[in-house]
C-alpha atoms as a PDB file:
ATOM      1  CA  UNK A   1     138.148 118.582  11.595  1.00  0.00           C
ATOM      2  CA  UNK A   2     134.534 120.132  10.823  1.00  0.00           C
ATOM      3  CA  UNK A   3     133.771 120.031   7.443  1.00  0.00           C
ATOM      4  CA  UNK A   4     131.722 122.902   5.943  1.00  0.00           C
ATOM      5  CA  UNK A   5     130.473 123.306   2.696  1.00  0.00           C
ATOM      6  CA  UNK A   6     129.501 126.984   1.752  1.00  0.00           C
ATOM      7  CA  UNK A   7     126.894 127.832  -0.425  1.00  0.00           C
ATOM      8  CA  UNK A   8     125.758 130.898  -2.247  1.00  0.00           C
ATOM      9  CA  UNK A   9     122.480 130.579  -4.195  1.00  0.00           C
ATOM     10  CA  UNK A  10     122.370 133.627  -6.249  1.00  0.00           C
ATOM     11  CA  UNK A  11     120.713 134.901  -9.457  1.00  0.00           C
ATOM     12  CA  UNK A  12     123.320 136.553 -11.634  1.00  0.00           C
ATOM     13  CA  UNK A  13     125.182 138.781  -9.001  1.00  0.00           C
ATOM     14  CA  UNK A  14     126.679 138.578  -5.585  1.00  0.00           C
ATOM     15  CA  UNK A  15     127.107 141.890  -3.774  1.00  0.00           C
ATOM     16  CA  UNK A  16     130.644 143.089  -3.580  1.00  0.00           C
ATOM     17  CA  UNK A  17     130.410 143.591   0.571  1.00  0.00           C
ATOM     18  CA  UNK A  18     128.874 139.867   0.830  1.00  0.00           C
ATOM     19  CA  UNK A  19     132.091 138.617  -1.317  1.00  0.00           C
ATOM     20  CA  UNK A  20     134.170 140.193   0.384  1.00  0.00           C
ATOM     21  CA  UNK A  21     132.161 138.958   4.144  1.00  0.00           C
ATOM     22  CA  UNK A  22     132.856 135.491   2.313  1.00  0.00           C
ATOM     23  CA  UNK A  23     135.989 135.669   1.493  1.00  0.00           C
ATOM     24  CA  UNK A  24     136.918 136.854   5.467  1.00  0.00           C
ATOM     25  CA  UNK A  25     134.360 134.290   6.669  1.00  0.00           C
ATOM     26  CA  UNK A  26     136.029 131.382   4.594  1.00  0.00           C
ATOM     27  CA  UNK A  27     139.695 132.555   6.374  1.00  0.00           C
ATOM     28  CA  UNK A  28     138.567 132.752   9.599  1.00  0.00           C
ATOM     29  CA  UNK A  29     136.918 129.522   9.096  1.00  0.00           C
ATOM     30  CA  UNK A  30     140.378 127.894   7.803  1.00  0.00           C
ATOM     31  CA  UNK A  31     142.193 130.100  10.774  1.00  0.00           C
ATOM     32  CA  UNK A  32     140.002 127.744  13.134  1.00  0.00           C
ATOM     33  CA  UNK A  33     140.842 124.450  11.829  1.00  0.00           C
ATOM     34  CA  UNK A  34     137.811 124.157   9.731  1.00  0.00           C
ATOM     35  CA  UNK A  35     137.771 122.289   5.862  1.00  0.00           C
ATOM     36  CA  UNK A  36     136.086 124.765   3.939  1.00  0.00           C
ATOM     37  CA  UNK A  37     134.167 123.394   0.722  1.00  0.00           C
ATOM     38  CA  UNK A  38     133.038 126.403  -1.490  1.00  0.00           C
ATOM     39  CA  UNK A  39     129.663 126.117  -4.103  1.00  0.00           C
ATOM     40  CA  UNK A  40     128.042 128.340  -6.142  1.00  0.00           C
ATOM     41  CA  UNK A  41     124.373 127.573  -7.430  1.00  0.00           C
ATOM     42  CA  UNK A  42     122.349 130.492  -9.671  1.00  0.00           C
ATOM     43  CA  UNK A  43     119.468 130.192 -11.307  1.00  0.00           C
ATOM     44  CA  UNK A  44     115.950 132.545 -11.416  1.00  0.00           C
ATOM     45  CA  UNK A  45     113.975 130.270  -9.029  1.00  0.00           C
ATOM     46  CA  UNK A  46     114.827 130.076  -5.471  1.00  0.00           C
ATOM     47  CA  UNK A  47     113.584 126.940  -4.505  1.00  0.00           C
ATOM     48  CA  UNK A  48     115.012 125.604  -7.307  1.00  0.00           C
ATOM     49  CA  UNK A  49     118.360 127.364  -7.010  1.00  0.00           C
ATOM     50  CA  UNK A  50     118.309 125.521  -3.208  1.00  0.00           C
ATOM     51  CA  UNK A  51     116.932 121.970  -4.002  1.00  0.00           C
ATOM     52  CA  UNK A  52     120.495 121.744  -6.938  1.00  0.00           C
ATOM     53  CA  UNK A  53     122.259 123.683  -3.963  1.00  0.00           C
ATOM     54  CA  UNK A  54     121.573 120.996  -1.199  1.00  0.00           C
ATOM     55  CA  UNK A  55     121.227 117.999  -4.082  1.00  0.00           C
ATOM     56  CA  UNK A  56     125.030 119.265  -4.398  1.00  0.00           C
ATOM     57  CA  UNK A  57     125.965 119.367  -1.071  1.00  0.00           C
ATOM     58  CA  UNK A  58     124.842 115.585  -0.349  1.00  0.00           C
ATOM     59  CA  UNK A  59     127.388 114.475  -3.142  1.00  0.00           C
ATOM     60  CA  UNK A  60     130.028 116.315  -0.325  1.00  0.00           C
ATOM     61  CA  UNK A  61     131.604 114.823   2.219  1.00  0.00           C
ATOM     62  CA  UNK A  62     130.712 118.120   4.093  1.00  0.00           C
ATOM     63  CA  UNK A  63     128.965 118.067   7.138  1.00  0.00           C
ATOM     64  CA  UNK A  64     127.502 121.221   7.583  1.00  0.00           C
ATOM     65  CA  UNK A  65     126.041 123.134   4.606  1.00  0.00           C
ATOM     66  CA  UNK A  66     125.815 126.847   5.298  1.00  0.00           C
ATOM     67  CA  UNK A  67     123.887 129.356   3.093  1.00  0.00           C
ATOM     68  CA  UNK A  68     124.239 132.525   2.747  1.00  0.00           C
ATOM     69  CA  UNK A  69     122.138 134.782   0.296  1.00  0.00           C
ATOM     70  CA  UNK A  70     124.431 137.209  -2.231  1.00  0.00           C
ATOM     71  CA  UNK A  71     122.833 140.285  -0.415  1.00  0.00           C
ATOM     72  CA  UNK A  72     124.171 139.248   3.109  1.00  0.00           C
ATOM     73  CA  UNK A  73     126.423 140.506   5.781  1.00  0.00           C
ATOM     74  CA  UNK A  74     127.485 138.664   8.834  1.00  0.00           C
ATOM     75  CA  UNK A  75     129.735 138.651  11.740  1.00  0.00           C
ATOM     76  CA  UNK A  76     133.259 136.446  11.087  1.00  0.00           C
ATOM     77  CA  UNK A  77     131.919 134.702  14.270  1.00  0.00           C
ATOM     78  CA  UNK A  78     128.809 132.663  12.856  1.00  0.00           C
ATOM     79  CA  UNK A  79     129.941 129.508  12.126  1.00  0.00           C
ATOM     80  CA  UNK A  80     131.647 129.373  15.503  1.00  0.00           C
ATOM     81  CA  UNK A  81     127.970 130.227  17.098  1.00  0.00           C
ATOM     82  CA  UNK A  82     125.638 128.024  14.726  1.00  0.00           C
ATOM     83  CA  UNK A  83     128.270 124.925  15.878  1.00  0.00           C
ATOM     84  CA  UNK A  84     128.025 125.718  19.408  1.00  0.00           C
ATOM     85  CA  UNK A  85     124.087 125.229  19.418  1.00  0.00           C
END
């Protein structure tokens, strides 16, 4: 079973079409057989937002960590085409 852990850096806000993409993307994900791991990091700086973010993900027994911004959109599908490179 892949393991994925999902992660949304974000400031205060995530986009109501991007939680909703998530929340179809984590299904579909589950649909396919995958173990879906879900985290959250905010904060004002982005590279610190992403070094707690993938400092986070190493305590996981994930093994794919896949961002995704709070402002985007993206086809159910991308997971399934990141894994097959």
């Amino acid at each position: 079973m892949v393991k994925v852990w999902r992660c949304t850096p974000c400031g205060s806000q995530i986009n109501y079409d991007t939680a909703l993409n998530l929340e179809c993307a984590t299904e579909y994900l589950k649909a396919q057989g995958c173990e879906v791991q879900i985290g959250m990091q905010s904060g004002t700086f982005v590279d610190h937002t992403h070094n707690l973010a993938a400092y986070r993900f190493l305590q996981t027994d994930a093994e794919f960590l896949w961002w995704i911004d709070s402002d985007m959109l993206f086809p159910m599908n991308t997971v399934d085409r990141l894994l097959a490179h």
